[in-house]
PDB file of N, CA and C in Angstrom:
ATOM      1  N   UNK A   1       0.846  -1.166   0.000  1.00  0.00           N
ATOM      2  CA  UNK A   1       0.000   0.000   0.000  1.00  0.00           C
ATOM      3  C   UNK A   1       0.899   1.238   0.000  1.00  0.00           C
ATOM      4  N   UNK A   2       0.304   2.401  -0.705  1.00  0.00           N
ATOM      5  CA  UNK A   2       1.185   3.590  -1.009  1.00  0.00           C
ATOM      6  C   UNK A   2       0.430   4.855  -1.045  1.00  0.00           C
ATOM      7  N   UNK A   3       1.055   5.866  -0.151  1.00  0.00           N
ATOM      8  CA  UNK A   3       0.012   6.926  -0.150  1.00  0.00           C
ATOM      9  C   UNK A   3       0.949   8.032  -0.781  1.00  0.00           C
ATOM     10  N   UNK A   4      -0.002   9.314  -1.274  1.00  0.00           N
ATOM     11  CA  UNK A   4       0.865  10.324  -1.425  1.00  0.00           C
ATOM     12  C   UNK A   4      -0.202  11.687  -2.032  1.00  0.00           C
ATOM     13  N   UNK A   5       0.456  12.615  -1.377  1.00  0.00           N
ATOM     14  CA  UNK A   5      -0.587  13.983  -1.420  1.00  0.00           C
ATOM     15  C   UNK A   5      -1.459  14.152  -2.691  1.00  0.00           C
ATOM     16  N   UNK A   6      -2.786  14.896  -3.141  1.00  0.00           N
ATOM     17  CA  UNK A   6      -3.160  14.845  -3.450  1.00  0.00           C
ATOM     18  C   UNK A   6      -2.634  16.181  -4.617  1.00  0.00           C
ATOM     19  N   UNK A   7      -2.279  15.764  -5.991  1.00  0.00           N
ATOM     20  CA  UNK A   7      -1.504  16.087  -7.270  1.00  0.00           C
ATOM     21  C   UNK A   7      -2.494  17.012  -8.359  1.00  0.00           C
ATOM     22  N   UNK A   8      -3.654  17.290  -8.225  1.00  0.00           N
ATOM     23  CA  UNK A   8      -4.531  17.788  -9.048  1.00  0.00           C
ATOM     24  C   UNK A   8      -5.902  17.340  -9.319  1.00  0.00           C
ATOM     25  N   UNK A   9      -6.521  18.235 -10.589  1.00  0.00           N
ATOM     26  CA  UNK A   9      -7.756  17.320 -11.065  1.00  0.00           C
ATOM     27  C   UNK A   9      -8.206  16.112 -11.755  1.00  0.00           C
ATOM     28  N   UNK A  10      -7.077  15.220 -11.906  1.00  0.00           N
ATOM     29  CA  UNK A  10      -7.189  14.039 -11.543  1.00  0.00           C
ATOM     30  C   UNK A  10      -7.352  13.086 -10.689  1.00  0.00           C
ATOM     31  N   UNK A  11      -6.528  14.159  -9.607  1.00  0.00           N
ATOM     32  CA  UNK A  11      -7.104  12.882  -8.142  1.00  0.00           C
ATOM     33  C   UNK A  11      -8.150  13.159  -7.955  1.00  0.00           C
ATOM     34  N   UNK A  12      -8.904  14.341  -7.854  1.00  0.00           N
ATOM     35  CA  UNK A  12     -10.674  14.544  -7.401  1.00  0.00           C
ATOM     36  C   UNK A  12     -11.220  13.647  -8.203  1.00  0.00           C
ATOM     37  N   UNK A  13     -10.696  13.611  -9.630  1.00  0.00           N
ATOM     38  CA  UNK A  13     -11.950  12.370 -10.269  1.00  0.00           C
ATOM     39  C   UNK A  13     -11.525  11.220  -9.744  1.00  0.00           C
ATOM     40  N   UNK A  14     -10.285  11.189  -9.518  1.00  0.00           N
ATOM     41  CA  UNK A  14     -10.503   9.496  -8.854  1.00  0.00           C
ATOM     42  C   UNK A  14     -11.334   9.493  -7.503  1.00  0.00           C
ATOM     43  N   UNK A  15     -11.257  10.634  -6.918  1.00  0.00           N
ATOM     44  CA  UNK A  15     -11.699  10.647  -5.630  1.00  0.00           C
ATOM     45  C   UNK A  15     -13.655  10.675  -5.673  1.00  0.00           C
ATOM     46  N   UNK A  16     -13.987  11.147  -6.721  1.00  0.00           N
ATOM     47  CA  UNK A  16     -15.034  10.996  -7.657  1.00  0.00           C
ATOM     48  C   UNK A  16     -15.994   9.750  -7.847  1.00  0.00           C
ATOM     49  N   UNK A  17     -14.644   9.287  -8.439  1.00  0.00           N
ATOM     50  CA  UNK A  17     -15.193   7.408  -8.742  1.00  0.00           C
ATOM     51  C   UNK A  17     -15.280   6.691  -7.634  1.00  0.00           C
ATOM     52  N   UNK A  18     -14.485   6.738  -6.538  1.00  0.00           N
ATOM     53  CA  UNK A  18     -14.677   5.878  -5.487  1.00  0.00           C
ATOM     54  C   UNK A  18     -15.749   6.267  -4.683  1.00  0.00           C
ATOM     55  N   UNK A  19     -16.192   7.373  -5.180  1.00  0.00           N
ATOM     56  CA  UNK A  19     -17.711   7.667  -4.039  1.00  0.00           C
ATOM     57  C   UNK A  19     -18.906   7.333  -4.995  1.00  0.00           C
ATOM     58  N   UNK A  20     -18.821   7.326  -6.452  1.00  0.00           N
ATOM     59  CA  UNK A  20     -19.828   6.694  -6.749  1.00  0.00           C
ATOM     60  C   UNK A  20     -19.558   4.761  -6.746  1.00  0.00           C
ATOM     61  N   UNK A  21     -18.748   4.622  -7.188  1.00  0.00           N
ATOM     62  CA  UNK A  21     -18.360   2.720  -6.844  1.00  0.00           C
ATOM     63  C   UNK A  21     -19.014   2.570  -5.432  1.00  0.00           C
ATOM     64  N   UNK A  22     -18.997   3.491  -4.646  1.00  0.00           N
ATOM     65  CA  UNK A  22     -18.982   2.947  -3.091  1.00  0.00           C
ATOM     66  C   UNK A  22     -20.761   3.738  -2.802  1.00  0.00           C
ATOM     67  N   UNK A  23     -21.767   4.436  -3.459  1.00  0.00           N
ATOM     68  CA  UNK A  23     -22.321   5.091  -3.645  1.00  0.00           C
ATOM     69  C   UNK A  23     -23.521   4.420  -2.340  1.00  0.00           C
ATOM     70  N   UNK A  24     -23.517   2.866  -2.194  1.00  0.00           N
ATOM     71  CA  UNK A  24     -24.241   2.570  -0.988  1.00  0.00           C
ATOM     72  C   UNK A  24     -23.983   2.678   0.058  1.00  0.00           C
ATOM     73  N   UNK A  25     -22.957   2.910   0.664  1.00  0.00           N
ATOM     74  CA  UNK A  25     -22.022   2.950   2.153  1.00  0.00           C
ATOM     75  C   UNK A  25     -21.357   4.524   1.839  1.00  0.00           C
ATOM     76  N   UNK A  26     -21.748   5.188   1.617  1.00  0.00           N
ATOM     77  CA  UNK A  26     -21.137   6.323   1.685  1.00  0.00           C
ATOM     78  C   UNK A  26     -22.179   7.918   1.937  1.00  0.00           C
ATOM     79  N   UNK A  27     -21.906   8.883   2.703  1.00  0.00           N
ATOM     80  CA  UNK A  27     -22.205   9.455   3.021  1.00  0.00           C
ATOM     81  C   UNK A  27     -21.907  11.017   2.141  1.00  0.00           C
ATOM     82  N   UNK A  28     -20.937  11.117   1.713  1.00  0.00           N
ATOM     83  CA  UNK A  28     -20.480  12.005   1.079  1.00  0.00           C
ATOM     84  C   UNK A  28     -20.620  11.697  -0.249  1.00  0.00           C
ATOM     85  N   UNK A  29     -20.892  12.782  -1.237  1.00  0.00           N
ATOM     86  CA  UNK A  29     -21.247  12.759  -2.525  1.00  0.00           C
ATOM     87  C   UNK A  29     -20.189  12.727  -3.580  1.00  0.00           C
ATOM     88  N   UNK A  30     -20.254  12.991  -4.856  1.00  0.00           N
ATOM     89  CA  UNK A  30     -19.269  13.474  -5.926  1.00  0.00           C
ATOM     90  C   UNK A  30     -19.141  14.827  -5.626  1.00  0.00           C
ATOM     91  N   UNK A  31     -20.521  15.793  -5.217  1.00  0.00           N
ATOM     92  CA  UNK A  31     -20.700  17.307  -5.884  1.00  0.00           C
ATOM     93  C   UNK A  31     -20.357  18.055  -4.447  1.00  0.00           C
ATOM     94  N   UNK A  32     -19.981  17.004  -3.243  1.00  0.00           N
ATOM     95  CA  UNK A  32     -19.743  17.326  -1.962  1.00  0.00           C
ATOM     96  C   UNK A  32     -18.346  17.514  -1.934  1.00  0.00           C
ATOM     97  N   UNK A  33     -17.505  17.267  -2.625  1.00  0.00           N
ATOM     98  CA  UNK A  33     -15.809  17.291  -2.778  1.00  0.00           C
ATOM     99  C   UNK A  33     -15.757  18.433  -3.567  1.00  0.00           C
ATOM    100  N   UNK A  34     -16.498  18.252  -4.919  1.00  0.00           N
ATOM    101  CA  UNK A  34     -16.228  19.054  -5.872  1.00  0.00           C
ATOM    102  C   UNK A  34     -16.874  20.524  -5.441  1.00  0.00           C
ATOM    103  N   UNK A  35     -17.938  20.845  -4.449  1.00  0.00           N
ATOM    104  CA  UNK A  35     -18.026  21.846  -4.193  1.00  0.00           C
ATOM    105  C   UNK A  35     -17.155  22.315  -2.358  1.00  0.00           C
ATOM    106  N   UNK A  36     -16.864  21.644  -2.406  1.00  0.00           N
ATOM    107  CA  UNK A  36     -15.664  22.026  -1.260  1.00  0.00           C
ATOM    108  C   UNK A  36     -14.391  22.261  -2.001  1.00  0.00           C
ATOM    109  N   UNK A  37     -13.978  21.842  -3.108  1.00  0.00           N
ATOM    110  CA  UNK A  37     -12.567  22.326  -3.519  1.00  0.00           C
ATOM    111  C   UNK A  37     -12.393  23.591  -4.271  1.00  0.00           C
ATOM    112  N   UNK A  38     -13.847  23.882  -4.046  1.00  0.00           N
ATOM    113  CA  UNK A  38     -13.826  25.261  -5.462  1.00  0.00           C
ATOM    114  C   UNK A  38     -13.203  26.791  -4.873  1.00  0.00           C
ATOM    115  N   UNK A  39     -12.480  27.113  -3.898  1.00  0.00           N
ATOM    116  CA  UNK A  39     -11.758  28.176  -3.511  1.00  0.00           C
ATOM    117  C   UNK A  39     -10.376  27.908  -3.233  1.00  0.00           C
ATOM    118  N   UNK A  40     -10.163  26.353  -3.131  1.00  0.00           N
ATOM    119  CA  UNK A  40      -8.452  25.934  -2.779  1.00  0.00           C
ATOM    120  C   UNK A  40      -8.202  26.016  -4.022  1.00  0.00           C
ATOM    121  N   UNK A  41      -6.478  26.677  -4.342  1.00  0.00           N
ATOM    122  CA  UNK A  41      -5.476  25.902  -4.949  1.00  0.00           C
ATOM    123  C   UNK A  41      -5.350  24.733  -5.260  1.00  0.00           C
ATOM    124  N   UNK A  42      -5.027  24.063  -6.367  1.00  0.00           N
ATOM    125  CA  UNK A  42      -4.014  22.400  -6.258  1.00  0.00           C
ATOM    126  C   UNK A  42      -2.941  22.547  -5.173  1.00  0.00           C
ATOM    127  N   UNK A  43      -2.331  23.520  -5.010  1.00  0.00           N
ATOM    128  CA  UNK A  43      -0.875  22.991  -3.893  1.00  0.00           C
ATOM    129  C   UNK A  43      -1.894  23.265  -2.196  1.00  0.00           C
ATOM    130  N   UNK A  44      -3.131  23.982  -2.265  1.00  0.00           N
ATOM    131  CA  UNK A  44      -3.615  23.780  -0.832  1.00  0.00           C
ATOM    132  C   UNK A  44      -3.781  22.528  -0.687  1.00  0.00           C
ATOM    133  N   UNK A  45      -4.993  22.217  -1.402  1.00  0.00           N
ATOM    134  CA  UNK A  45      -5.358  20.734  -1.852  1.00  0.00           C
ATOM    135  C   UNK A  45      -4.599  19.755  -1.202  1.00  0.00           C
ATOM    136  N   UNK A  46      -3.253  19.622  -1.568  1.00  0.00           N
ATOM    137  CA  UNK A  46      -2.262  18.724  -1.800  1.00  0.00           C
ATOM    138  C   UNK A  46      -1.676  18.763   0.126  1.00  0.00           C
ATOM    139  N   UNK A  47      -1.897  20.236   0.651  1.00  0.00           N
ATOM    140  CA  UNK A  47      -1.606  19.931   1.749  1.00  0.00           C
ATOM    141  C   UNK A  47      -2.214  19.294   3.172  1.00  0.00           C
ATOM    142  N   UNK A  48      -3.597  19.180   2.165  1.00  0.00           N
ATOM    143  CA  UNK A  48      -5.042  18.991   3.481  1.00  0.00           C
ATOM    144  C   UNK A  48      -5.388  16.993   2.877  1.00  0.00           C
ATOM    145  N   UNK A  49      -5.185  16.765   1.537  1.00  0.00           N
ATOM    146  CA  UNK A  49      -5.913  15.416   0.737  1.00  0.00           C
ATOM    147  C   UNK A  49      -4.732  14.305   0.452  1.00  0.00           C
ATOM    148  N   UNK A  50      -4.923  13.227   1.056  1.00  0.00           N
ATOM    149  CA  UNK A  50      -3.714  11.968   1.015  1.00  0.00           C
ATOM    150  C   UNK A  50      -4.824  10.968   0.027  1.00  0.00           C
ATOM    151  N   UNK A  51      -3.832  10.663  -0.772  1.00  0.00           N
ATOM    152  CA  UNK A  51      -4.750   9.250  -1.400  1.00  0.00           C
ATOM    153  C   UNK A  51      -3.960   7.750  -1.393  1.00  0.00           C
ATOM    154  N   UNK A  52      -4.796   7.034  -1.294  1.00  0.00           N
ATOM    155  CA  UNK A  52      -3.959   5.474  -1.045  1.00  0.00           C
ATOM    156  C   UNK A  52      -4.290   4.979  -1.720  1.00  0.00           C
ATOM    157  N   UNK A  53      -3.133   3.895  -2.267  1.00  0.00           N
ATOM    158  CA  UNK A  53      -3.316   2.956  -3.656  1.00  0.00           C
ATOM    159  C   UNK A  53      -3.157   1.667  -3.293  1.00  0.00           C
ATOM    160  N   UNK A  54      -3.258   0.685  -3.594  1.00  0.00           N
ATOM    161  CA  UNK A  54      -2.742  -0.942  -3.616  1.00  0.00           C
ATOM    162  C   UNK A  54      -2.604  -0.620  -4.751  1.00  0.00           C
ATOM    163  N   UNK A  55      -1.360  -1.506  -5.571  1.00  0.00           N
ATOM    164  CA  UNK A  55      -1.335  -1.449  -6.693  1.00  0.00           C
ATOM    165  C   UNK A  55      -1.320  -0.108  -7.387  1.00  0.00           C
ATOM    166  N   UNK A  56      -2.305  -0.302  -8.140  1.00  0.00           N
ATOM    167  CA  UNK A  56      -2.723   0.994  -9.237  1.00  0.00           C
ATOM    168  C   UNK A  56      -3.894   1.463  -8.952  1.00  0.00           C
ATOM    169  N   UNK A  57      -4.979   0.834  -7.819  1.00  0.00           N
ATOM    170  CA  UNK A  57      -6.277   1.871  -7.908  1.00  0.00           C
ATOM    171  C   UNK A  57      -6.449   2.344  -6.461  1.00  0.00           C
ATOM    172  N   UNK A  58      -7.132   3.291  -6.307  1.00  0.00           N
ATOM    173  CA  UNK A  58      -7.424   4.344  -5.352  1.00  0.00           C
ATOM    174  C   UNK A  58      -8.447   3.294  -4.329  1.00  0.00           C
ATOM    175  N   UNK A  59      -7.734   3.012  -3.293  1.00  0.00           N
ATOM    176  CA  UNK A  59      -8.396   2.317  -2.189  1.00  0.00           C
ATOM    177  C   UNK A  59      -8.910   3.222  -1.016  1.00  0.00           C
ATOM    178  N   UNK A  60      -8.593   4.849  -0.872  1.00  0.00           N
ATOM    179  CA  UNK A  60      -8.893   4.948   0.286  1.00  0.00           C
ATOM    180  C   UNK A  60      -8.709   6.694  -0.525  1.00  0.00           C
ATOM    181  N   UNK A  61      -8.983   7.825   0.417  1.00  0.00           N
ATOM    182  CA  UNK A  61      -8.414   9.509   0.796  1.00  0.00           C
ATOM    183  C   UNK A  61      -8.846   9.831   1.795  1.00  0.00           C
ATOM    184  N   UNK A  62      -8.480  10.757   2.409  1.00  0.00           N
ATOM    185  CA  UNK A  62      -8.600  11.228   3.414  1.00  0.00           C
ATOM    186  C   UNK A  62      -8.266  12.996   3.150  1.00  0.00           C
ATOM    187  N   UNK A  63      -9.409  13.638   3.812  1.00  0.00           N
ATOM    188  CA  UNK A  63      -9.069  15.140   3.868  1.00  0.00           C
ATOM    189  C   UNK A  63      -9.024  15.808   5.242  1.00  0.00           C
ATOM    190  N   UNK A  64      -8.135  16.057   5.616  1.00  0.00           N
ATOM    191  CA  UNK A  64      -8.208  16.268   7.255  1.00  0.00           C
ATOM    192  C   UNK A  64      -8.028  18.071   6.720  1.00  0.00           C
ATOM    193  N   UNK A  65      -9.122  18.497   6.518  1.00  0.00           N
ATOM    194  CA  UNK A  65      -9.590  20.204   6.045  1.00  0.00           C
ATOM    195  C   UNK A  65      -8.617  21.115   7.551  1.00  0.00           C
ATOM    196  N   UNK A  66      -8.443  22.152   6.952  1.00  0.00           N
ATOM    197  CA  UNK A  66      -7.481  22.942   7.641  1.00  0.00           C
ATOM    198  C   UNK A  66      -8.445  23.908   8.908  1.00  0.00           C
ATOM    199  N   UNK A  67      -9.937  24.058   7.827  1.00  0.00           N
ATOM    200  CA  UNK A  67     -10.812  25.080   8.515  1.00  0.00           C
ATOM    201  C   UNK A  67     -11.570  24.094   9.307  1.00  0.00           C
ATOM    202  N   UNK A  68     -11.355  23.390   9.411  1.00  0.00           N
ATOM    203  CA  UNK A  68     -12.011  22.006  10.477  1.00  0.00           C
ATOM    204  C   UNK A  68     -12.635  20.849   9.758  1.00  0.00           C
ATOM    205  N   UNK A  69     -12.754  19.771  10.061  1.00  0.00           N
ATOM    206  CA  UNK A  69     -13.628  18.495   9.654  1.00  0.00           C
ATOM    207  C   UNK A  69     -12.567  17.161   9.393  1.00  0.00           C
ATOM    208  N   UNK A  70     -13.054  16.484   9.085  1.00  0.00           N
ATOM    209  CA  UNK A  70     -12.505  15.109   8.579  1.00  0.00           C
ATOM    210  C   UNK A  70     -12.801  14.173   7.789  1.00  0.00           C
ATOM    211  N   UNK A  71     -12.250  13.804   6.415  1.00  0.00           N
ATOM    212  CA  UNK A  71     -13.462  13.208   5.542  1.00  0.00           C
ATOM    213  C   UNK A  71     -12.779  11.932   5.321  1.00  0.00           C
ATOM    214  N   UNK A  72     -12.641  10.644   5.342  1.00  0.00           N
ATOM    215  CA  UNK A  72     -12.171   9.513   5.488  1.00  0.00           C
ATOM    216  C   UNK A  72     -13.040   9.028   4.766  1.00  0.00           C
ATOM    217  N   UNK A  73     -12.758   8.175   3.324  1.00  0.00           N
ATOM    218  CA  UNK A  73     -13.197   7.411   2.778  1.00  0.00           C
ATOM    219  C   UNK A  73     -11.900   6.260   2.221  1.00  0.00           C
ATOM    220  N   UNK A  74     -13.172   5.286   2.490  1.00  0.00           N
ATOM    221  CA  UNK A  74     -12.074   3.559   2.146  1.00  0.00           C
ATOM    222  C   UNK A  74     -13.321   2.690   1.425  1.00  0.00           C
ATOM    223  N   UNK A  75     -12.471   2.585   0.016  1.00  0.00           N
ATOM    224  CA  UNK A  75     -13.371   1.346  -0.512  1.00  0.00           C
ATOM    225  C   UNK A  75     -14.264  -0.162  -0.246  1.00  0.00           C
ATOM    226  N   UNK A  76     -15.541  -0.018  -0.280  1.00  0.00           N
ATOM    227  CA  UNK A  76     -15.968  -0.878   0.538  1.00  0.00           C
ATOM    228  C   UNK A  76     -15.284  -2.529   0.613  1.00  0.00           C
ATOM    229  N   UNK A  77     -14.685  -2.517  -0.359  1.00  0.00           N
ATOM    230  CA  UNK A  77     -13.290  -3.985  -0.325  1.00  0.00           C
ATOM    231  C   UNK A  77     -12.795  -3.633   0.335  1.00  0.00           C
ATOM    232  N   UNK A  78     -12.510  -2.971   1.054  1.00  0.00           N
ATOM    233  CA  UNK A  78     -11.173  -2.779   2.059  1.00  0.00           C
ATOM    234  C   UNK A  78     -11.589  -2.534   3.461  1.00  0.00           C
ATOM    235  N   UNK A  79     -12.991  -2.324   3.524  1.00  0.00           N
ATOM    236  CA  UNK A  79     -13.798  -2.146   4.737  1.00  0.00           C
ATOM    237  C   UNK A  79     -13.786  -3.476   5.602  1.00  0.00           C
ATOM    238  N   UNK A  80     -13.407  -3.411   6.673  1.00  0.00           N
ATOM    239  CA  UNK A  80     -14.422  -4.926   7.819  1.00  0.00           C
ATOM    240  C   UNK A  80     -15.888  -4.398   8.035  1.00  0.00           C
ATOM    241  N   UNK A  81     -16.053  -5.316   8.946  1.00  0.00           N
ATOM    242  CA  UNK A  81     -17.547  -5.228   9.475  1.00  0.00           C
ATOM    243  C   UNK A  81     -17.395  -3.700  10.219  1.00  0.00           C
ATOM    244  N   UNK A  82     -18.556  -3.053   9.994  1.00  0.00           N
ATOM    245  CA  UNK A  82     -18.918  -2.026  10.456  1.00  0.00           C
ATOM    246  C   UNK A  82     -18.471  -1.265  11.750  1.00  0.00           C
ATOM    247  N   UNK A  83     -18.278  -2.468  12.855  1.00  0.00           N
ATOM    248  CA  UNK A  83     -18.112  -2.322  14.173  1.00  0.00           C
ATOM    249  C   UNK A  83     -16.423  -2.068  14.304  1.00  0.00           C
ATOM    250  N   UNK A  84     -16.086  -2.773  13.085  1.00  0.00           N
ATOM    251  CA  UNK A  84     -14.092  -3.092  13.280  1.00  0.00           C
ATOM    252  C   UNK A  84     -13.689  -1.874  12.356  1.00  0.00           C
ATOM    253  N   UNK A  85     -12.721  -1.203  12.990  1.00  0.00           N
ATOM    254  CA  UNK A  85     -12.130   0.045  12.099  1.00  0.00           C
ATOM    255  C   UNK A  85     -11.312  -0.519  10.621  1.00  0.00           C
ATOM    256  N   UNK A  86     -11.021  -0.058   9.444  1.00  0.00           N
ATOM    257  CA  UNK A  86     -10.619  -0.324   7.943  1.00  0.00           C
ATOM    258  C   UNK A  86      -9.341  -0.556   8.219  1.00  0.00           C
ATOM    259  N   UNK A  87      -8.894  -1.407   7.310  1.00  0.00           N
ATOM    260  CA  UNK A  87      -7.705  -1.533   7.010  1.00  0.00           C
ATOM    261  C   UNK A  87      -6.229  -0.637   6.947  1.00  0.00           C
ATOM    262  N   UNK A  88      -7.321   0.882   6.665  1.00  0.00           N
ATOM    263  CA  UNK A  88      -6.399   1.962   6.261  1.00  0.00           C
ATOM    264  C   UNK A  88      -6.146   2.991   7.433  1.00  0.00           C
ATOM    265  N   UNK A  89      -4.806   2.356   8.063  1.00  0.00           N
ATOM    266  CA  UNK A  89      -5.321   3.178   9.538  1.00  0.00           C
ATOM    267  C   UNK A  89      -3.762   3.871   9.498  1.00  0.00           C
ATOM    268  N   UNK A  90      -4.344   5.836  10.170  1.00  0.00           N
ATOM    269  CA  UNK A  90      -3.201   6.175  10.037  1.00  0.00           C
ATOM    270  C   UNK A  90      -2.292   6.390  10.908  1.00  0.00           C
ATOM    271  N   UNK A  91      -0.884   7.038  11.233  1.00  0.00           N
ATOM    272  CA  UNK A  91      -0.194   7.277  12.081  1.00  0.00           C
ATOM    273  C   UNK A  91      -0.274   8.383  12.591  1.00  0.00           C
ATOM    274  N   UNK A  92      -0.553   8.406  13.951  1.00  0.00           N
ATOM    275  CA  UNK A  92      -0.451   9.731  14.544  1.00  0.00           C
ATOM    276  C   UNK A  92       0.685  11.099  14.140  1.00  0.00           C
ATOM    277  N   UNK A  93       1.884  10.572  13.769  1.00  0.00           N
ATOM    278  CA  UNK A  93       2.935  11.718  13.942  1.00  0.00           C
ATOM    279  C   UNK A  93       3.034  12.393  12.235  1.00  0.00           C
ATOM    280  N   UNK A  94       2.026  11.664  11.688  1.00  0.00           N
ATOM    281  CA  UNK A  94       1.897  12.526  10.489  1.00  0.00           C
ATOM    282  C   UNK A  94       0.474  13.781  10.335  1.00  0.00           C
ATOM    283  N   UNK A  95       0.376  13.885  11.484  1.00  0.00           N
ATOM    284  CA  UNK A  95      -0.560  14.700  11.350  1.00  0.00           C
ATOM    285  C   UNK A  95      -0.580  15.687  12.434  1.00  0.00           C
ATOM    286  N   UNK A  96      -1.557  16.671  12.250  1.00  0.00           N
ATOM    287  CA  UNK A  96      -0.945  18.030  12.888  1.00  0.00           C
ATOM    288  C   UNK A  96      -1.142  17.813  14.026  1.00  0.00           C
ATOM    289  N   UNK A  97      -0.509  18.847  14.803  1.00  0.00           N
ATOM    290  CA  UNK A  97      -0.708  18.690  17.048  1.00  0.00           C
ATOM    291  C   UNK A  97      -1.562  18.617  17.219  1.00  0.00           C
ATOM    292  N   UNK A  98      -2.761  19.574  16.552  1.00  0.00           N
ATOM    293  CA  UNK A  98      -4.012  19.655  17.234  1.00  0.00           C
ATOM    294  C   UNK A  98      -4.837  18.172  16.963  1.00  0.00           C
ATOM    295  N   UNK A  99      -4.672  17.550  15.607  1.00  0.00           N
ATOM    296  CA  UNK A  99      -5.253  16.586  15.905  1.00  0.00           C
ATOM    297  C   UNK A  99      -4.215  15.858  16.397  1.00  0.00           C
ATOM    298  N   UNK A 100      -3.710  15.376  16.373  1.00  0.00           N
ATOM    299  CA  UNK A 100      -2.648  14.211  17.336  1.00  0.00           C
ATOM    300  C   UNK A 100      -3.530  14.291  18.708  1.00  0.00           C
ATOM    301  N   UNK A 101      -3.720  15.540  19.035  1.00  0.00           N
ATOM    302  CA  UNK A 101      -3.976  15.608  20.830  1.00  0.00           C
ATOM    303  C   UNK A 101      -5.441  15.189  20.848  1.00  0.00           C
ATOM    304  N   UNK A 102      -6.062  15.657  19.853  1.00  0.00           N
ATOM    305  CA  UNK A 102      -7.601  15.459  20.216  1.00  0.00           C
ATOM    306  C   UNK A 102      -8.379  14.286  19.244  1.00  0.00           C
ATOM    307  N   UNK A 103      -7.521  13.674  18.502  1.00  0.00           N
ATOM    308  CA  UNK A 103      -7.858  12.462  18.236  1.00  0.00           C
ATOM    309  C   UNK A 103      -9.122  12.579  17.263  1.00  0.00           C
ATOM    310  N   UNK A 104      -8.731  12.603  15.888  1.00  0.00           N
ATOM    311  CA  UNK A 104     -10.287  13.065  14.998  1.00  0.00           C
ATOM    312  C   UNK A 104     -10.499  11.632  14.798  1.00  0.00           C
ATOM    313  N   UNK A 105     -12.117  11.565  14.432  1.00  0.00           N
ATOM    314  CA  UNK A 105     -12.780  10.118  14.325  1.00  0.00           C
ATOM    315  C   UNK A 105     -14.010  10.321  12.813  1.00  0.00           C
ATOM    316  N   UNK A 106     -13.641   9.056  12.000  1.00  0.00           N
ATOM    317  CA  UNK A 106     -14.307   9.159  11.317  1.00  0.00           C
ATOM    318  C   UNK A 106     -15.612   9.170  11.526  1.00  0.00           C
ATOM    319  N   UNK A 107     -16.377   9.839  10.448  1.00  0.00           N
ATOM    320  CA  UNK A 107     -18.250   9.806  11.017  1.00  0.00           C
ATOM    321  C   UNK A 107     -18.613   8.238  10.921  1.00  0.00           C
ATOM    322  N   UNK A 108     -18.034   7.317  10.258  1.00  0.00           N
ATOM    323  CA  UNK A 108     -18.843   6.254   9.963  1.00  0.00           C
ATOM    324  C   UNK A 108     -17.906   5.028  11.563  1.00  0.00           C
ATOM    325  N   UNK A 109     -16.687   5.309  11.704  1.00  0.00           N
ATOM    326  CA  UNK A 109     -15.902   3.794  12.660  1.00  0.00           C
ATOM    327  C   UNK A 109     -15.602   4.467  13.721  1.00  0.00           C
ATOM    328  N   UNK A 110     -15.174   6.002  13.643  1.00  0.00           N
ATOM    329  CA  UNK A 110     -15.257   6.298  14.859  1.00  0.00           C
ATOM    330  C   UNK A 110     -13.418   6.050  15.052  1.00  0.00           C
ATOM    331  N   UNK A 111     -12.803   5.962  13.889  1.00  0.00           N
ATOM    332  CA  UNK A 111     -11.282   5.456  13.933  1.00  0.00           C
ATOM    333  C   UNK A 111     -10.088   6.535  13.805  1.00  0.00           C
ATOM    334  N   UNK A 112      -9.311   6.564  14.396  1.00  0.00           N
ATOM    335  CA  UNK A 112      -7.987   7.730  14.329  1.00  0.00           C
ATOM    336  C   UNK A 112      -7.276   7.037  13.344  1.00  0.00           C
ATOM    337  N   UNK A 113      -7.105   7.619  12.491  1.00  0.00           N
ATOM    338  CA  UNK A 113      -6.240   6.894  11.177  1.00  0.00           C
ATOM    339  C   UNK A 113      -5.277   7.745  10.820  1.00  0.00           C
ATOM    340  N   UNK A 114      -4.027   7.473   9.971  1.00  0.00           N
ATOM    341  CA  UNK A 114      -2.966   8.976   9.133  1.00  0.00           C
ATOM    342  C   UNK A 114      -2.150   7.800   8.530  1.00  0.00           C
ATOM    343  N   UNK A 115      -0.933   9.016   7.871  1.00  0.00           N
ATOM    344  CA  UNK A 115       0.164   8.328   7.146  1.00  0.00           C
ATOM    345  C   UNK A 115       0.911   7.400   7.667  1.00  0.00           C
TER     346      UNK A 115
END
């Protein structure tokens, strides 16, 4: 598995496709990304959006937003049971103090995840 910041308007469409592929277990939309990115830069972008690959396709992103929130999505292949946190779990020391200390949780597992 391989992660790495988010590079342009290509990653939103990938980030795109995995919310419609995943369109039953998911909470967040296509037009919910795409209208949250419409005042960032690509290089803001790139500092708030991580995407993860197996291989060659987009298994997971994560947007830990600067002005607050947390958006964690993981392909439902890569999901456990509901109750058990995803596969894609991150490391605390890649992410900023404030969350390190206060521990952000996805809306759906409730999981502290990073790089």
């Amino acid at each position: 598995m391989k992660s790495r910041s988010y590079a342009g308007p290509a990653d939103l469409r990938l980030m795109q496709a995995l919310l419609i592929r995943d369109y039953a277990v998911t909470h967040t939309r296509i037009g919910d990304i795409a209208w949250r990115t419409r005042y960032h830069t690509h290089h803001e972008l790139s500092l708030e959006i991580r995407l993860w690959f197996e291989q060659e396709g987009l298994i997971a992103w994560t947007w830990l937003r600067t002005g607050g929130g947390l958006d964690l999505e993981v392909a439902s292949e890569w999901r456990q049971d509901e109750s058990e946190p995803p596969r894609v779990t991150w490391r605390l020391g890649g992410l900023s103090p404030a969350v390190a200390t206060h521990g952000p949780t996805s809306r759906r597992t409730g999981l502290v995840s990073g790089y």
